[in-house]
Protein backbone atom coordinates (compact mmCIF):
# COMPACT_ATOMS: atom_id res chain seq x y z
CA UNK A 1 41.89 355.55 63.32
CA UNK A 2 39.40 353.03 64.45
CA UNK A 3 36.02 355.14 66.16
CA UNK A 4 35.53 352.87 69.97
CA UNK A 5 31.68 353.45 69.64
CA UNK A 6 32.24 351.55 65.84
CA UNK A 7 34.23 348.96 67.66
CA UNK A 8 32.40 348.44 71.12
CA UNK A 9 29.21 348.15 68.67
CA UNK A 10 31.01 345.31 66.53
CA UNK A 11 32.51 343.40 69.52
CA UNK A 12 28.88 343.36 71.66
CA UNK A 13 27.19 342.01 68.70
CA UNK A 14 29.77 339.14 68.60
CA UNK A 15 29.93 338.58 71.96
CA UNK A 16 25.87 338.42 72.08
CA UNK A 17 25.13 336.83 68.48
CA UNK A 18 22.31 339.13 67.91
CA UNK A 19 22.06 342.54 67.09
CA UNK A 20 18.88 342.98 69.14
CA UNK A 21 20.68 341.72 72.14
CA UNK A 22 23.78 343.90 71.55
CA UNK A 23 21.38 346.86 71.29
CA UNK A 24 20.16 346.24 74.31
CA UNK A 25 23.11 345.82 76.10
CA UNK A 26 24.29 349.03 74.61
CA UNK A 27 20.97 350.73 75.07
CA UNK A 28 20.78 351.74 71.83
CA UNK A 29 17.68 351.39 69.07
CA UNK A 30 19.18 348.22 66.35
CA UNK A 31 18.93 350.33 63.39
CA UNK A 32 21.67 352.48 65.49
CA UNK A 33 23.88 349.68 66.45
CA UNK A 34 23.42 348.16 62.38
CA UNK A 35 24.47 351.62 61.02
CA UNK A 36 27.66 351.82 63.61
CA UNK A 37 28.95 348.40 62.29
CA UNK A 38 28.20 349.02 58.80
CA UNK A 39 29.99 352.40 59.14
CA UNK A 40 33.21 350.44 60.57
CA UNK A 41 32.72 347.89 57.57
CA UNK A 42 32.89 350.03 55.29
CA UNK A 43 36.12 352.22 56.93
CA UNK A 44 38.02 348.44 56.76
CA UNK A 45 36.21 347.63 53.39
CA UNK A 46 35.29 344.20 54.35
CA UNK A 47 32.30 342.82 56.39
CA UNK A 48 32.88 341.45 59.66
CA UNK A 49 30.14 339.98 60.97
CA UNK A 50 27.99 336.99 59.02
CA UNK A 51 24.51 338.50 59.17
CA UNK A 52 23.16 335.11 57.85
CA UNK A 53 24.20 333.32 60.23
CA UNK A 54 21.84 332.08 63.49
CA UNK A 55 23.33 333.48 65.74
CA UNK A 56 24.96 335.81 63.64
CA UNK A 57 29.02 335.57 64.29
CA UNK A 58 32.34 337.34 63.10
CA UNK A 59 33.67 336.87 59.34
CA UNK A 60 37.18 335.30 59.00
CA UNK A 61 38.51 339.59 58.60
CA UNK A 62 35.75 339.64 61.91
CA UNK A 63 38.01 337.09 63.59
CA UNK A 64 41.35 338.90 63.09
CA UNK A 65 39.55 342.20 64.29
CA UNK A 66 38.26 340.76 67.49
CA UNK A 67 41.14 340.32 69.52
CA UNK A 68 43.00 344.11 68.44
CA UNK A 69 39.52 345.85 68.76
CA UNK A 70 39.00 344.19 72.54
CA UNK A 71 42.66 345.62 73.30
CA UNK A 72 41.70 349.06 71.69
CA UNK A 73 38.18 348.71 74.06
CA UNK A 74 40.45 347.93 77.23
CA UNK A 75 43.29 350.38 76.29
CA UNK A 76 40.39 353.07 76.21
CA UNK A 77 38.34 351.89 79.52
CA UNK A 78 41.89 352.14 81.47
CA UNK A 79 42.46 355.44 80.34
CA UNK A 80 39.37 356.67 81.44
CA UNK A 81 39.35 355.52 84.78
CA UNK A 82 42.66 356.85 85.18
CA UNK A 83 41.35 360.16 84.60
CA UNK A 84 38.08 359.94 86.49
CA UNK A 85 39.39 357.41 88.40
CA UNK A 86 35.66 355.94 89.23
CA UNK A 87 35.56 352.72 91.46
CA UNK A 88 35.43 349.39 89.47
CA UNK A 89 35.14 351.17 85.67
CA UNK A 90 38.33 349.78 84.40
CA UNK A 91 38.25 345.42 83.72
CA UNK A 92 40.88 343.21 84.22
CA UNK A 93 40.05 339.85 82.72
CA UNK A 94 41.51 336.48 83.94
CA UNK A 95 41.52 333.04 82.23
CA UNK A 96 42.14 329.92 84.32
CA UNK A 97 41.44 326.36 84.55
CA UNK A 98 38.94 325.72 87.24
CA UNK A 99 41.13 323.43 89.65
CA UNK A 100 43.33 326.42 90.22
CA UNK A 101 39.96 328.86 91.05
CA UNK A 102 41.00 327.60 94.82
CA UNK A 103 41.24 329.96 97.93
CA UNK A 104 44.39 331.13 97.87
CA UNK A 105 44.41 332.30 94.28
CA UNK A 106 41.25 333.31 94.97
CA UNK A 107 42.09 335.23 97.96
CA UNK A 108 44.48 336.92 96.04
CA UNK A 109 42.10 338.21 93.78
CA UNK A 110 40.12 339.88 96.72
CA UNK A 111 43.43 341.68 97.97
CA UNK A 112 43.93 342.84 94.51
CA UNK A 113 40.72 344.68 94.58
CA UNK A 114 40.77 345.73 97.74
CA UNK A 115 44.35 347.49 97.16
CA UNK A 116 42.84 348.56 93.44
CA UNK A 117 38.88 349.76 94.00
CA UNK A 118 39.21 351.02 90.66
CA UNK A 119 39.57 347.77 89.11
CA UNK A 120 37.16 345.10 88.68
CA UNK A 121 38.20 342.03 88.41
CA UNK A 122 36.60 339.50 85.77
CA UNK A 123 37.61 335.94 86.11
CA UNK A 124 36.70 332.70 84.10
CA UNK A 125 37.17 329.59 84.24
CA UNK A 126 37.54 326.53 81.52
CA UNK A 127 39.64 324.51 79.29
CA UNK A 128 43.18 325.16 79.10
CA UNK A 129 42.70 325.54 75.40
CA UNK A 130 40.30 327.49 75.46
CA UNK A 131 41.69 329.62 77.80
CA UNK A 132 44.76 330.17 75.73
CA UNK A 133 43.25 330.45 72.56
CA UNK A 134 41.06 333.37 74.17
CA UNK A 135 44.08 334.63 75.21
CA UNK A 136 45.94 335.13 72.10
CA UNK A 137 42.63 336.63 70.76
CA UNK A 138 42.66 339.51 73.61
CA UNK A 139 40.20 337.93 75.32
CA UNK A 140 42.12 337.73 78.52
CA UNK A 141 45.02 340.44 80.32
CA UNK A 142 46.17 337.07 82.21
CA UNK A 143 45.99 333.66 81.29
CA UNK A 144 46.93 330.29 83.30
CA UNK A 145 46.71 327.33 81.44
CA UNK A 146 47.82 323.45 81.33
CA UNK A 147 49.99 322.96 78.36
CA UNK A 148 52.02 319.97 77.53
CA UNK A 149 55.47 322.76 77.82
CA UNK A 150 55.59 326.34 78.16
CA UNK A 151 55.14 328.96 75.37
CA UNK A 152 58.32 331.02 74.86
CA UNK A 153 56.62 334.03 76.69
CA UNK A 154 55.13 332.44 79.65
CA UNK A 155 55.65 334.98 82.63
CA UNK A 156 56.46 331.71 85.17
CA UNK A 157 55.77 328.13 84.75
CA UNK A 158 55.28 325.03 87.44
CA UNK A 159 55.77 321.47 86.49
CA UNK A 160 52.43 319.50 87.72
CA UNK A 161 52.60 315.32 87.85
CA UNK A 162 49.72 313.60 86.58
CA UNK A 163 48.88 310.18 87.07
CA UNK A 164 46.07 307.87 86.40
CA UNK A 165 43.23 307.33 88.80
CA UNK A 166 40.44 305.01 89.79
CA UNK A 167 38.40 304.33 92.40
CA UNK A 168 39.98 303.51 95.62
CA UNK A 169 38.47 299.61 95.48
CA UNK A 170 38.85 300.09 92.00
CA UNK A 171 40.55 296.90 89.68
CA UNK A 172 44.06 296.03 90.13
CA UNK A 173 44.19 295.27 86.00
CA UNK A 174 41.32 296.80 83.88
CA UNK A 175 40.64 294.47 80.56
CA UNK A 176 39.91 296.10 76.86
CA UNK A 177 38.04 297.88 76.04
CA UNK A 178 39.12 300.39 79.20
CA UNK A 179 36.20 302.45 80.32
CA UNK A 180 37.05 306.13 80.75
CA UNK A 181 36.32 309.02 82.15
CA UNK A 182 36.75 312.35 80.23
CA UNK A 183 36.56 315.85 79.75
CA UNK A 184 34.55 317.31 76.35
CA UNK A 185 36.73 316.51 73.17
CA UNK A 186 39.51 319.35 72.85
CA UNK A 187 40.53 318.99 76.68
CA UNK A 188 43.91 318.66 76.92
CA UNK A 189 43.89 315.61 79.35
CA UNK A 190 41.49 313.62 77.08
CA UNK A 191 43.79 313.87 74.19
CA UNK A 192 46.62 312.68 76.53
CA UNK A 193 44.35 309.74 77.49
CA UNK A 194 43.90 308.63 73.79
CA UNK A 195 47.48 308.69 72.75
CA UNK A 196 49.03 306.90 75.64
CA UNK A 197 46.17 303.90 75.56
CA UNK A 198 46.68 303.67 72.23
CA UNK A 199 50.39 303.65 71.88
CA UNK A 200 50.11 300.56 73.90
CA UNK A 201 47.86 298.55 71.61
CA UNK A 202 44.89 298.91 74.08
CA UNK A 203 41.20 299.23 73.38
CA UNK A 204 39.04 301.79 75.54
CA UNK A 205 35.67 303.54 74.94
CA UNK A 206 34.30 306.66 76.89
CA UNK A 207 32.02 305.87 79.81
CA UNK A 208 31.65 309.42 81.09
CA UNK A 209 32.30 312.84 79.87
CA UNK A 210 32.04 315.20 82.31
CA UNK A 211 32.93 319.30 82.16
CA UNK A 212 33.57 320.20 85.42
CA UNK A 213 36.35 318.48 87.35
CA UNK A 214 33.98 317.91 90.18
CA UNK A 215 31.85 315.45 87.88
CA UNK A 216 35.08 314.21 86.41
CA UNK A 217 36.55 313.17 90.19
CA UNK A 218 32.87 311.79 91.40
CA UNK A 219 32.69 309.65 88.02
CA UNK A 220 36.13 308.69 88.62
CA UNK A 221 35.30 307.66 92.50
CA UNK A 222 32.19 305.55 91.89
CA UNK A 223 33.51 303.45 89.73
CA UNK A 224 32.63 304.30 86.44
CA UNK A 225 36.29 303.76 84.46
CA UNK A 226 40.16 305.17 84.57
CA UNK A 227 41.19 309.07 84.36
CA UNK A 228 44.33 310.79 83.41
CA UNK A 229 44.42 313.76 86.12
CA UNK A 230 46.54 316.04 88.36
CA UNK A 231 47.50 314.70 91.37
CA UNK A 232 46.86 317.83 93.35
CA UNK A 233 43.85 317.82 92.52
CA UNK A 234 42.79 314.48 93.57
CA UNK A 235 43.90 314.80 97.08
CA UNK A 236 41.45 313.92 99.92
CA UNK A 237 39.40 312.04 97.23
CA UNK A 238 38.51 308.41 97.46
CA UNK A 239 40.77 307.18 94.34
CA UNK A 240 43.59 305.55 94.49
CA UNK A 241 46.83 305.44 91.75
CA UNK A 242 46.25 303.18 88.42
CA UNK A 243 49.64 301.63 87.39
CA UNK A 244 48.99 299.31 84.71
CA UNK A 245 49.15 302.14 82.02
CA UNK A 246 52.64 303.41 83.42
CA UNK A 247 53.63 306.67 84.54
CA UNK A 248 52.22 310.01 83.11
CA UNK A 249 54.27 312.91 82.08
CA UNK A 250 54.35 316.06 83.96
CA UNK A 251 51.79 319.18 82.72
CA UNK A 252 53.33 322.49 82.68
CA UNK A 253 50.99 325.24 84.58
CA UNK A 254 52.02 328.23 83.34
CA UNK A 255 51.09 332.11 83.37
CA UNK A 256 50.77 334.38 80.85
CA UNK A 257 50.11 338.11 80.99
CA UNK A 258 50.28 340.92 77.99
CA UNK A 259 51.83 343.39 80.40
CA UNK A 260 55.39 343.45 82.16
CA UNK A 261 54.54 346.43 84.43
CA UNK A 262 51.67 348.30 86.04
CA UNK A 263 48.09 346.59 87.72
CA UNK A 264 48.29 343.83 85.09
CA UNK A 265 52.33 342.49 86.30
CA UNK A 266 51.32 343.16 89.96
CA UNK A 267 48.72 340.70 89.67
CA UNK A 268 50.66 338.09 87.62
CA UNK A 269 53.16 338.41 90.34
CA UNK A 270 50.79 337.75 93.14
CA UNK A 271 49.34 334.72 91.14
CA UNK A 272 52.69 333.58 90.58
CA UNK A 273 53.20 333.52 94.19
CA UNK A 274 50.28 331.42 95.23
CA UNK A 275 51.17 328.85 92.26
CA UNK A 276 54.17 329.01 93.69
CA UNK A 277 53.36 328.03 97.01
CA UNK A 278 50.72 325.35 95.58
CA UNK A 279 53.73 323.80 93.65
CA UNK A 280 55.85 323.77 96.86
CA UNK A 281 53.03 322.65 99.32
CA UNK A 282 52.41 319.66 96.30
CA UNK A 283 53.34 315.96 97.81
CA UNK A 284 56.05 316.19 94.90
CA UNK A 285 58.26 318.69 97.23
CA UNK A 286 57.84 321.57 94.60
CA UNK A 287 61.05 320.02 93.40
CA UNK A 288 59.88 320.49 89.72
CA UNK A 289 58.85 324.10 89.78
CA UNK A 290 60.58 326.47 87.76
CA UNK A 291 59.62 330.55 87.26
CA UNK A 292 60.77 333.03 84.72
C-alpha cells in the first residue's frame, strides 16, 4: 500500500522541479522531503525522479506513477472533506481550451461552487493536446478538448466548423509562399494548417505564432497572413472567410470526465449543457451536435 505523505512528497517535487521548492511548499526541511521519496523508491524498487536533471523531473517508472499517485492524492483529499467536510479542502480540476473559458461555462463553474462550498474548483486552460494528454495522466477530473473525432469514452461531443480566415480587406487570392498565422507547434489547428496547404502543392511559411487565441485573432485581423480557426470564435471580429484553400472539416469538442456519478458527473452535465447551448446558439443551427 502506497504511504500519501511518500506520494504527495514525490508528486510536489515533480510538479515544482526542485526539491527545495517542494519542501517549501510542503513546509517541510529537504532532507525530510529527500528521505520520503527515497523511502517510496525504494518500496517500488526503482527511482522515480532524475535527480540530475535541472530541473530535476520524473523517470520513465516516475511517469507511469504520476498520473495513479495524483488519483490516490485526490481519492484521499475527497475523503477527507467528506468527513470533516471543511469549505473548499477537496479539488476538482478542469482542463479546457481557452475559447471555451467564456461566461456561460464560466458561470457554471460559479454555481457549482456555490451549490458545493466544499469544493474548489481548479480550472486551466491550453492546448487541446495538452489538455488531453494531462488528462489521461490524472492530471484533470474533466477534460474538454478539440480533437479531430471523439475518443470512445467521451461523456458528450459537439461538432464545431472551422474555416479559414483573414483580414476583412484581406486578399481575394494569396500567392506562395502563404503567410500564416499559428499556434506553438503541437496545436492541433497548426497541424491541420500544414497538411491541407500541402496536400494542395502550395508553399507557406509562418509569419506569426501566437499562444493565446486573442494574439492569434489580432494577428489574423491586421493583416499579417491566413488562419485555420473556429468559426465561433471569430464572431464580431474584423476577418472575413478565406476560400481559396476550400472548405475545412468540422473539429469535434468533446468532454471527458473519470466519473459517471457524484460532484464530478454533476459538473460534466452542467458543462455539457452550456456546450450544448453554444453549439445550438452557433450560426451553423447546432444542426451538427451530437451528445452521449
Amino acid at each position: 500500500m502506497f504511504d500519501p505523505r511518500l506520494l504527495r512528497a514525490f508528486v510536489t517535487i515533480a510538479d515544482t522541479g526542485s526539491f527545495t521548492s517542494a519542501a517549501d511548499r510542503l513546509h517541510m526541511t529537504q532532507s525530510t522531503i529527500s528521505q520520503q521519496l527515497g523511502r517510496l523508491e525504494q518500496s517500488v524498487g526503482q527511482g522515480l525522479i532524475d535527480r540530475a536533471a535541472r530541473p530535476v523531473r520524473p523517470t520513465p517508472a516516475g511517469e507511469r506513477l504520476l498520473g495513479p499517485a495524483r488519483r490516490i492524492l485526490s481519492l484521499q483529499r475527497d475523503a477527507a472533506a467528506m468527513l470533516s467536510d471543511p469549505v473548499g479542502t477537496s479539488v476538482l480540476r478542469i482542463g479546457l481550451p481557452e475559447d471555451i473559458a467564456t461566461v456561460p461555462v464560466m458561470s457554471a463553474f460559479a454555481r457549482f461552487s456555490t451549490s458545493h462550498r466544499e469544493i474548489r474548483l481548479d480550472v486551466t486552460t491550453g492546448l487541446s493536446r495538452d489538455i488531453a494528454r494531462r488528462y489521461r495522466a490524472g492530471d484533470f477530473d474533466i477534460a474538454i478538448v478539440k480533437e479531430a473525432a471523439a475518443q470512445p469514452d467521451h461523456r458528450a461531443s459537439f461538432a464545431e466548423p472551422m474555416a479559414w480566415f483573414q483580414a476583412a480587406d484581406g486578399l481575394n487570392d494569396w500567392p506562395d509562399p502563404i503567410p500564416l498565422v499559428a499556434f506553438p507547434p503541437g496545436a492541433l489547428y497548426r497541424d491541420a494548417m500544414f497538411e491541407r496547404i500541402e496536400g494542395l502543392g502550395r508553399r507557406w511559411y509562418i509569419a506569426f505564432t501566437g499562444s493565446s487565441l486573442d494574439s492569434v485573432a489580432t494577428a489574423v485581423t491586421t493583416g499579417m497572413g491566413l488562419s485555420l480557426l473556429p468559426v465561433a470564435a471569430m464572431a464580431g471580429r474584423a476577418v472575413r472567410p478565406y476560400h481559396g484553400l476550400g472548405t475545412a472539416p468540422a473539429m469535434e469538442v468533446s468532454l471527458y470526465a473519470w466519473e459517471s456519478s457524484g460532484p464530478i458527473a454533476e459538473l460534466g452535465t452542467m458543462m455539457t449543457a452550456v456546450l450544448a447551448a453554444r453549439n445550438a446558439m452557433a450560426p451553423w443551427g447546432g444542426q451538427a451536435a451530437a451528445a452521449t
